[in-house]
PDB file of N, CA and C in Angstrom:
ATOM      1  N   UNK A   1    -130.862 150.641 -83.814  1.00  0.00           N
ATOM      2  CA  UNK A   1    -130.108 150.280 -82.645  1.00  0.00           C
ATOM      3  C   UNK A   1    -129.968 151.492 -81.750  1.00  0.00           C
ATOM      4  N   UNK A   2    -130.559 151.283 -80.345  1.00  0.00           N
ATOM      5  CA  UNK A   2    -130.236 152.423 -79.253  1.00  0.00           C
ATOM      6  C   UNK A   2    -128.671 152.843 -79.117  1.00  0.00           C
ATOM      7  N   UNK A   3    -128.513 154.220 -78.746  1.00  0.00           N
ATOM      8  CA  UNK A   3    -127.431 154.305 -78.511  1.00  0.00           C
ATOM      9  C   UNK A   3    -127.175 154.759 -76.791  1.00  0.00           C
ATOM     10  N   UNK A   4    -126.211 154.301 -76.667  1.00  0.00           N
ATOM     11  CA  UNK A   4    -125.744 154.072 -75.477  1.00  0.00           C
ATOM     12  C   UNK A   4    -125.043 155.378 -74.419  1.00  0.00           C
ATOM     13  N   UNK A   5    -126.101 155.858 -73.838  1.00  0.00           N
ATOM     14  CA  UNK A   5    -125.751 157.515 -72.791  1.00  0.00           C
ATOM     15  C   UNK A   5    -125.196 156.639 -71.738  1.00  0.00           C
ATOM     16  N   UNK A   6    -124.070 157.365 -71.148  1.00  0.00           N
ATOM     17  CA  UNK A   6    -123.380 157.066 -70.054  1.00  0.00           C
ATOM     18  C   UNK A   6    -123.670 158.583 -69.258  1.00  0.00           C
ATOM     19  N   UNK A   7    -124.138 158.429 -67.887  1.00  0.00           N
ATOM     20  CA  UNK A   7    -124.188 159.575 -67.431  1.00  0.00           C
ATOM     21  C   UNK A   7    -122.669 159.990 -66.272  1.00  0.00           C
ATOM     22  N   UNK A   8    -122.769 161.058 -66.172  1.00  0.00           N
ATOM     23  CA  UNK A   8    -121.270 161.858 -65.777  1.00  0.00           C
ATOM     24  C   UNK A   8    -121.824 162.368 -64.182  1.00  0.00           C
ATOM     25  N   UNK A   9    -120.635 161.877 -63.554  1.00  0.00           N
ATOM     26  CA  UNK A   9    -120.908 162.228 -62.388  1.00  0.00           C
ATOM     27  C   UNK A   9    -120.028 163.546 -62.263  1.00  0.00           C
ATOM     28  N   UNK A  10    -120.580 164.746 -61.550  1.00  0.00           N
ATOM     29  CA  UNK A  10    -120.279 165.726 -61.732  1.00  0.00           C
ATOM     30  C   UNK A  10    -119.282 166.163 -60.355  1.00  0.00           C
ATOM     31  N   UNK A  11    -118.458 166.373 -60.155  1.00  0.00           N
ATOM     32  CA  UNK A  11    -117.879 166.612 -58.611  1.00  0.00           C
ATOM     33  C   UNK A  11    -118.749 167.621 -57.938  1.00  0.00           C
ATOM     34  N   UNK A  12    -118.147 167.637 -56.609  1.00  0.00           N
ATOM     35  CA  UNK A  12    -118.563 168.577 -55.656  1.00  0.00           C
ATOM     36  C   UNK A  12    -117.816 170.220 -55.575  1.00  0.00           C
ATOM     37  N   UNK A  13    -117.320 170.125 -56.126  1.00  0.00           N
ATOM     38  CA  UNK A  13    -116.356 171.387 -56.325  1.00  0.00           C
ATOM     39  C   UNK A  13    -116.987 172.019 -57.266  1.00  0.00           C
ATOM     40  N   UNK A  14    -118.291 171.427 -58.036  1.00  0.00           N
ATOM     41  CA  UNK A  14    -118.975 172.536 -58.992  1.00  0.00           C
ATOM     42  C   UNK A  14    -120.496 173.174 -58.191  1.00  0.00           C
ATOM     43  N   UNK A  15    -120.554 172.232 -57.520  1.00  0.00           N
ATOM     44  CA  UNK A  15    -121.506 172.724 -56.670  1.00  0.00           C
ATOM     45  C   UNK A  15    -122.338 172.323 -57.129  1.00  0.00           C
ATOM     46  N   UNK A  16    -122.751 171.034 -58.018  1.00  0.00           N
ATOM     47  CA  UNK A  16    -123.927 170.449 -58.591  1.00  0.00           C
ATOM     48  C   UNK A  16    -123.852 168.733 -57.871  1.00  0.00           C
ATOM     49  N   UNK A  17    -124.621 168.806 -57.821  1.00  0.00           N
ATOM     50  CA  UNK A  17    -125.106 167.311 -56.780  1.00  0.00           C
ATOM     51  C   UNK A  17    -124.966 166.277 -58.018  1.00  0.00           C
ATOM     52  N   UNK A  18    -124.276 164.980 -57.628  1.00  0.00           N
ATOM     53  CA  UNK A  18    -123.884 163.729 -58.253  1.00  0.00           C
ATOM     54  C   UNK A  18    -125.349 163.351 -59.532  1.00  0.00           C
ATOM     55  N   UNK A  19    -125.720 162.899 -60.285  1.00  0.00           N
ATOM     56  CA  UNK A  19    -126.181 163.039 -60.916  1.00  0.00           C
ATOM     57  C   UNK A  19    -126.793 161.625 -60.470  1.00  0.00           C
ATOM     58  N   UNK A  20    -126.699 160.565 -60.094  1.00  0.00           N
ATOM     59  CA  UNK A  20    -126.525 159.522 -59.714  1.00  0.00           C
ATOM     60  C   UNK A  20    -127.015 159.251 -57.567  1.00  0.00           C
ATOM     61  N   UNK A  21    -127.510 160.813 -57.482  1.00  0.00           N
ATOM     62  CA  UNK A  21    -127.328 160.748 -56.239  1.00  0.00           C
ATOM     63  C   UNK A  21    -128.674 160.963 -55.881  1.00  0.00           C
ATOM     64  N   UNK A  22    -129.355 160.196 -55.240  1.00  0.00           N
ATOM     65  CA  UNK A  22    -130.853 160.861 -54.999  1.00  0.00           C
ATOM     66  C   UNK A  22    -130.993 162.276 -54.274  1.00  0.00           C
ATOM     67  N   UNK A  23    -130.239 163.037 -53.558  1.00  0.00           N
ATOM     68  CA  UNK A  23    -130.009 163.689 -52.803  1.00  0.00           C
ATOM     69  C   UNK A  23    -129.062 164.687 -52.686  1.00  0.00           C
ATOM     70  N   UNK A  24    -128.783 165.798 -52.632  1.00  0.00           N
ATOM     71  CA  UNK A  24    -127.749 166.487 -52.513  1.00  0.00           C
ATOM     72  C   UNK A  24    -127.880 166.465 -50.797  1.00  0.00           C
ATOM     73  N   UNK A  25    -126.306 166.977 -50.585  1.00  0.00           N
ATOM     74  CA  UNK A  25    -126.025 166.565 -48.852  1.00  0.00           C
ATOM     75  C   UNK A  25    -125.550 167.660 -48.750  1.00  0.00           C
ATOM     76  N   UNK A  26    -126.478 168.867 -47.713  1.00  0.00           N
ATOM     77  CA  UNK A  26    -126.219 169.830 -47.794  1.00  0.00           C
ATOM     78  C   UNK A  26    -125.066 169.949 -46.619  1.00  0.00           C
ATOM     79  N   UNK A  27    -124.178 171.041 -46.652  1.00  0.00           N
ATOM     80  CA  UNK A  27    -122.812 171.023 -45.692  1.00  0.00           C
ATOM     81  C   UNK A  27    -122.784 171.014 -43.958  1.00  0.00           C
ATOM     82  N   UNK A  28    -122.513 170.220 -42.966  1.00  0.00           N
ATOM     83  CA  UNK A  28    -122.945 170.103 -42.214  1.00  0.00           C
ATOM     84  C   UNK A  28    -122.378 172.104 -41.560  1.00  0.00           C
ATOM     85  N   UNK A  29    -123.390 172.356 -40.469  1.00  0.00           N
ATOM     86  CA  UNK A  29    -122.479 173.687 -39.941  1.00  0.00           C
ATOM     87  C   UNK A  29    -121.747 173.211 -38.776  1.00  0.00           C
ATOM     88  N   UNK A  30    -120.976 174.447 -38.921  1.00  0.00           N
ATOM     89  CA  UNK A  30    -119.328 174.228 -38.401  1.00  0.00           C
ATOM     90  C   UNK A  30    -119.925 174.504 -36.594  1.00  0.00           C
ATOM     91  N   UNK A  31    -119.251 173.508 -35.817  1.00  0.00           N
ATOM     92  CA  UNK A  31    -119.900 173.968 -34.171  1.00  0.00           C
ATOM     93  C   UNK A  31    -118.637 174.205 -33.676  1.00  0.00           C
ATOM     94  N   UNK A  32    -118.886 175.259 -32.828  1.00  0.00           N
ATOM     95  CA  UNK A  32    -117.832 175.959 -31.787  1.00  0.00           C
ATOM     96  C   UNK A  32    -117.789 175.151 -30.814  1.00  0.00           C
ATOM     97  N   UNK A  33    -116.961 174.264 -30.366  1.00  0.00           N
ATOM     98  CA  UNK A  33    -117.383 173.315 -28.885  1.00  0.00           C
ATOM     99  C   UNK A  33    -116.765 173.941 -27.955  1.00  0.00           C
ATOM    100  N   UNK A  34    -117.411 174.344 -26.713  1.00  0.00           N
ATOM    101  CA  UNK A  34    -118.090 173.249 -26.011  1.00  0.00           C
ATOM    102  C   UNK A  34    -119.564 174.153 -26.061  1.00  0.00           C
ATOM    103  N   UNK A  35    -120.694 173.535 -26.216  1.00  0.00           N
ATOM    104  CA  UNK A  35    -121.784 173.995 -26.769  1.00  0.00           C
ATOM    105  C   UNK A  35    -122.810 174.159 -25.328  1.00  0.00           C
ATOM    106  N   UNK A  36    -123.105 175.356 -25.302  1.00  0.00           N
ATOM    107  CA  UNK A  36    -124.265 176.054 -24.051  1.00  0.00           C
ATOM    108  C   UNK A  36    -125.442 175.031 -24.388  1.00  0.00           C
ATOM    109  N   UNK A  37    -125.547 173.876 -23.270  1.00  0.00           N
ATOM    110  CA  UNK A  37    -126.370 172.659 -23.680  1.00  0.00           C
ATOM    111  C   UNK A  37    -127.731 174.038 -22.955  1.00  0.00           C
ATOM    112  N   UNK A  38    -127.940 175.085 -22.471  1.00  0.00           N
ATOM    113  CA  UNK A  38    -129.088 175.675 -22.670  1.00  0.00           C
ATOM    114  C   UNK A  38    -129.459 176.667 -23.604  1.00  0.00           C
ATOM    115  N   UNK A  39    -128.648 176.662 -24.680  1.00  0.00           N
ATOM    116  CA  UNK A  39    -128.842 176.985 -26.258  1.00  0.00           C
ATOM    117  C   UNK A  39    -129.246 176.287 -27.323  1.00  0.00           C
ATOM    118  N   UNK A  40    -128.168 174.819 -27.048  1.00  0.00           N
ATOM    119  CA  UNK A  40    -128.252 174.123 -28.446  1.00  0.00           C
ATOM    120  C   UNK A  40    -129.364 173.505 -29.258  1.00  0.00           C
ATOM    121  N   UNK A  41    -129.560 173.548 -29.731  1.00  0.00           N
ATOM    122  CA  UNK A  41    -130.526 172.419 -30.576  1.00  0.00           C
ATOM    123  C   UNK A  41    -130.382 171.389 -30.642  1.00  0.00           C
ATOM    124  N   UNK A  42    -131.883 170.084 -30.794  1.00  0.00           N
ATOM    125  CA  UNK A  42    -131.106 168.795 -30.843  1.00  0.00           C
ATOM    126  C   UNK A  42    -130.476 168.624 -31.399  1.00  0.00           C
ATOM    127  N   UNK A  43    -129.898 169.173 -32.807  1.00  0.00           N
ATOM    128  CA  UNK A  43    -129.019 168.832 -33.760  1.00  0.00           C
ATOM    129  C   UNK A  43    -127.415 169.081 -33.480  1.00  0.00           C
ATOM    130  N   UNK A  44    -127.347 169.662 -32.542  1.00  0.00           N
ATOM    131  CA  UNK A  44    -126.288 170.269 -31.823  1.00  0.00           C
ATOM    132  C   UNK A  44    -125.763 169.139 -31.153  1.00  0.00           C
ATOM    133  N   UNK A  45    -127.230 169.091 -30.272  1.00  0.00           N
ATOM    134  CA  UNK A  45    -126.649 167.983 -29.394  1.00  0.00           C
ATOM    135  C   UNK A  45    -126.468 166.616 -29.746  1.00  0.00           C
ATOM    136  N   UNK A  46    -126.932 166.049 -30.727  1.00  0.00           N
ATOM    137  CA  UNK A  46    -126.424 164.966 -31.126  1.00  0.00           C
ATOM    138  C   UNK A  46    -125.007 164.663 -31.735  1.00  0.00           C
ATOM    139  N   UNK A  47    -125.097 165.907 -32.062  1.00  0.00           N
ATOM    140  CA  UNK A  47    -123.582 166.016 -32.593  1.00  0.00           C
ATOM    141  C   UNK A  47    -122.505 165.455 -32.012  1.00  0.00           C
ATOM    142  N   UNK A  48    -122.369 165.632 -30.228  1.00  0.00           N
ATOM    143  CA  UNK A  48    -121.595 165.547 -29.712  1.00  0.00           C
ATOM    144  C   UNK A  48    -121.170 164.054 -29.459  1.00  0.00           C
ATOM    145  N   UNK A  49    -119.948 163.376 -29.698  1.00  0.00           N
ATOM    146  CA  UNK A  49    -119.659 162.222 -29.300  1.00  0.00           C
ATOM    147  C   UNK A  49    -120.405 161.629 -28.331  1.00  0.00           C
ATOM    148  N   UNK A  50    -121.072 160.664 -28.540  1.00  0.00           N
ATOM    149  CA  UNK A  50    -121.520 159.374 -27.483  1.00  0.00           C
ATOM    150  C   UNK A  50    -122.997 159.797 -26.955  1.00  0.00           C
ATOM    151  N   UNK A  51    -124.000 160.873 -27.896  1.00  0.00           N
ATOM    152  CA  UNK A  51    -125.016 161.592 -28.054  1.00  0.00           C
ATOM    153  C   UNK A  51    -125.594 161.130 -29.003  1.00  0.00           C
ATOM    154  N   UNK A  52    -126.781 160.034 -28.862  1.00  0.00           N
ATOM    155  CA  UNK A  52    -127.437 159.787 -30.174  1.00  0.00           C
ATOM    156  C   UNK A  52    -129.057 160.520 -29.865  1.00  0.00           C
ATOM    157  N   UNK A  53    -129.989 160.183 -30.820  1.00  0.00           N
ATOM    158  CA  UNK A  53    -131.163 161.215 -30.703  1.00  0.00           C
ATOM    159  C   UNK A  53    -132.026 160.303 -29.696  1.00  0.00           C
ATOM    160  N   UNK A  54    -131.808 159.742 -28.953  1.00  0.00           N
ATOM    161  CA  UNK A  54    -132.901 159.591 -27.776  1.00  0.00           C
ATOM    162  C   UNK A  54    -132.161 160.077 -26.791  1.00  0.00           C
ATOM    163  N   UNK A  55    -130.742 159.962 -26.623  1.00  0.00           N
ATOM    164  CA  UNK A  55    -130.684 161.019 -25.486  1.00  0.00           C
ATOM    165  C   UNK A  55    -130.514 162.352 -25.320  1.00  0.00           C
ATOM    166  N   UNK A  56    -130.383 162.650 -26.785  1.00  0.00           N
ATOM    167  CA  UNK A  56    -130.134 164.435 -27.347  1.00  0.00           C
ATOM    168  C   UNK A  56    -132.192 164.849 -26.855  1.00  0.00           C
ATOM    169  N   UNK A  57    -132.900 163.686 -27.148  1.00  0.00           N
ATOM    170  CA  UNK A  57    -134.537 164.532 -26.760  1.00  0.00           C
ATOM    171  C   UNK A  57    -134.537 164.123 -25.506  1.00  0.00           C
ATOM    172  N   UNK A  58    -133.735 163.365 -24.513  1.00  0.00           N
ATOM    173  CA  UNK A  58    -133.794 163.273 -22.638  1.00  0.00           C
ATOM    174  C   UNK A  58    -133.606 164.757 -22.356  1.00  0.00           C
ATOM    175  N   UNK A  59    -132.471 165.052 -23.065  1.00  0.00           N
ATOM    176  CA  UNK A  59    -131.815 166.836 -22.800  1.00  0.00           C
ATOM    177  C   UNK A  59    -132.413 167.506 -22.639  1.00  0.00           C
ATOM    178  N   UNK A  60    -133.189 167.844 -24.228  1.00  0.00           N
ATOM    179  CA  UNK A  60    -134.315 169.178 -24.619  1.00  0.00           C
ATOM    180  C   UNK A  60    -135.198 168.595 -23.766  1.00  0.00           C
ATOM    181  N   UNK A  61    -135.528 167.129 -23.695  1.00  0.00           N
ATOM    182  CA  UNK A  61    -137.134 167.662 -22.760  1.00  0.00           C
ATOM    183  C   UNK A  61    -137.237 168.028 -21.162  1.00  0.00           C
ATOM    184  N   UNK A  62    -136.020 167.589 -20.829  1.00  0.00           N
ATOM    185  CA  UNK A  62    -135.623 167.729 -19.588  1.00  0.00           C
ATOM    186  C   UNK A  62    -135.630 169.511 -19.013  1.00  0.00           C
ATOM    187  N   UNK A  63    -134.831 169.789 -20.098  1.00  0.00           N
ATOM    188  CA  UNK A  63    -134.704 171.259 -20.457  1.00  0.00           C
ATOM    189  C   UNK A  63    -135.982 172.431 -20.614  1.00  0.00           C
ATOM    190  N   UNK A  64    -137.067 171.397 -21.245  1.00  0.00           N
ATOM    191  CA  UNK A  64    -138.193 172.078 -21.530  1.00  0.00           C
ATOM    192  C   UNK A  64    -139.231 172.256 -20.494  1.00  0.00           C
ATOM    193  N   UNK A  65    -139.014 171.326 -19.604  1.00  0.00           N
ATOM    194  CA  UNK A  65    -139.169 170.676 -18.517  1.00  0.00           C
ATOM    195  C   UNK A  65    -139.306 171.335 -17.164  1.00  0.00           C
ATOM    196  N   UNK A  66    -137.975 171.591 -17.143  1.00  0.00           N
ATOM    197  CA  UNK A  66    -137.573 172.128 -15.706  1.00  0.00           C
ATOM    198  C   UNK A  66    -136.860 173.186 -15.955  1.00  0.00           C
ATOM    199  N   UNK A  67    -136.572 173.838 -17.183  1.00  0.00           N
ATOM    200  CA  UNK A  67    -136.084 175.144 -16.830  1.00  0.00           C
ATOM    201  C   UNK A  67    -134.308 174.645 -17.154  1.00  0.00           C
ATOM    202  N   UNK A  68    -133.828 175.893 -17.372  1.00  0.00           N
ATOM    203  CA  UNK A  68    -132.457 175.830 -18.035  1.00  0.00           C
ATOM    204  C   UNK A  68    -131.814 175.482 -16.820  1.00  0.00           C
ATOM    205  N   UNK A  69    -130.519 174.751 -17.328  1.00  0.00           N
ATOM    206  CA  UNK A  69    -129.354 173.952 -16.355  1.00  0.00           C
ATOM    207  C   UNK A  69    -128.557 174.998 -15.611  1.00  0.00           C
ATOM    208  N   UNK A  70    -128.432 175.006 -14.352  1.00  0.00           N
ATOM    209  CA  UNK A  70    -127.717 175.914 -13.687  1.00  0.00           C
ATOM    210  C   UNK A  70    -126.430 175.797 -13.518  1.00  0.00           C
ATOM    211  N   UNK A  71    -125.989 174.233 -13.375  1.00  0.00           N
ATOM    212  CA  UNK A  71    -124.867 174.082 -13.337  1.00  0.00           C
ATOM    213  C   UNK A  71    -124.466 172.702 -14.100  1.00  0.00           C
ATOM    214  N   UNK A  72    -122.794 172.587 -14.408  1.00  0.00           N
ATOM    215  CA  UNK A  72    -122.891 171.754 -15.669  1.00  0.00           C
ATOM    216  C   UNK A  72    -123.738 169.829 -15.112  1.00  0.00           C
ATOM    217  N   UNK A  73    -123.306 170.106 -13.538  1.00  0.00           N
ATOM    218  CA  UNK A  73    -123.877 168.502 -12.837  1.00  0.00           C
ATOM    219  C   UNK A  73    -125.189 168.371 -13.035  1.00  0.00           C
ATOM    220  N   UNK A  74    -125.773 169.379 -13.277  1.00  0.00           N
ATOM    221  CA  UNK A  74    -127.019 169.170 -13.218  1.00  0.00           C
ATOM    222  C   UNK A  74    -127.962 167.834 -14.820  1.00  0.00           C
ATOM    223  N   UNK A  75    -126.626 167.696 -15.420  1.00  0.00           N
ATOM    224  CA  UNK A  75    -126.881 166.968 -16.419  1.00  0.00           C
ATOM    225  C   UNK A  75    -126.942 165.803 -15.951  1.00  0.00           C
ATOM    226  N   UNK A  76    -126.862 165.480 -14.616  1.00  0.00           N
ATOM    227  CA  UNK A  76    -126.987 163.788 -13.735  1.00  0.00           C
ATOM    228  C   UNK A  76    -128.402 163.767 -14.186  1.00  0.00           C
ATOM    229  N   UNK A  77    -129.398 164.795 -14.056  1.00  0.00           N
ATOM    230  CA  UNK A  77    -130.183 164.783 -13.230  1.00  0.00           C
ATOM    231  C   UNK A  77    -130.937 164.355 -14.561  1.00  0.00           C
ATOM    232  N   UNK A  78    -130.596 163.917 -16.027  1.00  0.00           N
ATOM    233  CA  UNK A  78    -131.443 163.468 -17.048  1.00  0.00           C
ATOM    234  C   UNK A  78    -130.796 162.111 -17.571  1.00  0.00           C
ATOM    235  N   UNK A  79    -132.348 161.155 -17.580  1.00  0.00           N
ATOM    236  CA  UNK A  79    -132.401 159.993 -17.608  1.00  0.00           C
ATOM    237  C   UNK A  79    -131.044 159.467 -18.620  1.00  0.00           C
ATOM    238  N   UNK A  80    -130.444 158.543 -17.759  1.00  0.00           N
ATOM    239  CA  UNK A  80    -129.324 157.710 -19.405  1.00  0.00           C
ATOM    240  C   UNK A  80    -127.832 158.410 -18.665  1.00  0.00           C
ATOM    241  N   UNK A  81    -127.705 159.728 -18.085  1.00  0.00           N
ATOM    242  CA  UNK A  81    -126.191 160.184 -18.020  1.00  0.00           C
ATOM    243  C   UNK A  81    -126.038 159.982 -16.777  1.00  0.00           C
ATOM    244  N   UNK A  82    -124.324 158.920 -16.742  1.00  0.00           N
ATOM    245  CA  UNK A  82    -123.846 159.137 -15.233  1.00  0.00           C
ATOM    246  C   UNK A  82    -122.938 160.172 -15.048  1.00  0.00           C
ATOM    247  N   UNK A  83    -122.008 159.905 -14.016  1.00  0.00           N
ATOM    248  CA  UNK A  83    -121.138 160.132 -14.070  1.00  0.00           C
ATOM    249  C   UNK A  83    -119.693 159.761 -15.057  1.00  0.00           C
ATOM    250  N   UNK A  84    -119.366 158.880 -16.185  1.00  0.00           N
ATOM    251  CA  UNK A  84    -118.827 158.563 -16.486  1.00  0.00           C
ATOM    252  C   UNK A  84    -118.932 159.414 -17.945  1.00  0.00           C
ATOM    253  N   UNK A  85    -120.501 159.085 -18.447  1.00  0.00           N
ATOM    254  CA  UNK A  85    -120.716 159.652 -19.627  1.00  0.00           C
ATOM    255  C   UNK A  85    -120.601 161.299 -19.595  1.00  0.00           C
ATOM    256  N   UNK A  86    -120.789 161.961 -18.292  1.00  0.00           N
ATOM    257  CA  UNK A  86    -121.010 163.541 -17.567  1.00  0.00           C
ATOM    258  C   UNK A  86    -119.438 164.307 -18.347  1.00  0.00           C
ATOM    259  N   UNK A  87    -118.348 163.088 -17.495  1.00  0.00           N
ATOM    260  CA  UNK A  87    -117.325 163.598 -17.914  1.00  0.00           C
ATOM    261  C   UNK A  87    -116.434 163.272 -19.174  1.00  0.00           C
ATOM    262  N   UNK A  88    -117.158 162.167 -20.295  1.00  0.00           N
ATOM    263  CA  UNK A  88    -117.245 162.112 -21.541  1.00  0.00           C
ATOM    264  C   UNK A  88    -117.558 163.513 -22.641  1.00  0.00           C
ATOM    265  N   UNK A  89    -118.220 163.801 -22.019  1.00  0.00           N
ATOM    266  CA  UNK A  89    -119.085 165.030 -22.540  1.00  0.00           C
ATOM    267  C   UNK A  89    -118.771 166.679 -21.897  1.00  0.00           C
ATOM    268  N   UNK A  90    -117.900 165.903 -21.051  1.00  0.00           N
ATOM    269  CA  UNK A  90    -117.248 167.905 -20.684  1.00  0.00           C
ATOM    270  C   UNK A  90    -116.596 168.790 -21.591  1.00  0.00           C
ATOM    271  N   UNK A  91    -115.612 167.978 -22.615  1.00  0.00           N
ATOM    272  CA  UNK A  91    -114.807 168.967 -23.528  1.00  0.00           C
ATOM    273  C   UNK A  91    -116.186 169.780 -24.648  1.00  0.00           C
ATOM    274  N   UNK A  92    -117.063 168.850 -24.719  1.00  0.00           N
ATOM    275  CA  UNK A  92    -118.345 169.146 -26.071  1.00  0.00           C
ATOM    276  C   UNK A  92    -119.682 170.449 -25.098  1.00  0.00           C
ATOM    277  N   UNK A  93    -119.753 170.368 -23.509  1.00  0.00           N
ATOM    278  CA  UNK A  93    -120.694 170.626 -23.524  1.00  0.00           C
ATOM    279  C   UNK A  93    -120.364 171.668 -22.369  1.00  0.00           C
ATOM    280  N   UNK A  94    -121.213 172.523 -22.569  1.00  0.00           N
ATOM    281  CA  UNK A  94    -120.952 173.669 -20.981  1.00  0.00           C
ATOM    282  C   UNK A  94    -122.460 174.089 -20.879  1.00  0.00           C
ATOM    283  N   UNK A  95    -122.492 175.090 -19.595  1.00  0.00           N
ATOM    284  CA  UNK A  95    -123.491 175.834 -19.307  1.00  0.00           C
ATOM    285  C   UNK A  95    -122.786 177.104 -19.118  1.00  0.00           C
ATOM    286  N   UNK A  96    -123.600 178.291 -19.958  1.00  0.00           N
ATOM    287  CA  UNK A  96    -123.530 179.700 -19.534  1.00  0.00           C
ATOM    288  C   UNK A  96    -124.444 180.638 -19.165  1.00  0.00           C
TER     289      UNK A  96
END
């Protein structure tokens, strides 16, 4: 007769990934807001509330594009942001 292993899920406080988990989830990094949208990375920029990844790559390509943002309005000027979403996104995003 087999005997019966129960496996142990291990917490996160040991620093060993769930045993049970396909994946360990590595820690997200900590962002300073409001983020130099001519620094960030897409990962940055998705970050930011009401920023998913097709309009976090409007940004960068826009960015890649035409050259860094001079001023913060100039974020009209990529496909998807009005004015409404512009000032959604003021506390998360600056230009320096």
């Amino acid at each position: 007769q087999g005997e019966v292993v129960k496996s142990r899920k291990v917490t996160a406080k040991s620093g060993i990934r769930k045993l049970d988990s396909p994946v360990a989830k590595l820690p997200k990094p900590k962002i300073t807001w409001p983020l130099d949208v001519n620094k960030a990375t897409i990962a940055e920029i998705e970050s930011v509330p009401g920023i998913g990844p097709a309009l976090a790559s409007k940004i960068i390509e826009y960015r890649t594009r035409n050259g860094l943002f001079q001023k913060y309005e100039d974020l009209l000027k990529v496909s998807g942001i009005g004015n409404a979403k512009l000032e959604k996104f003021r506390p998360f995003l600056c230009i320096k």
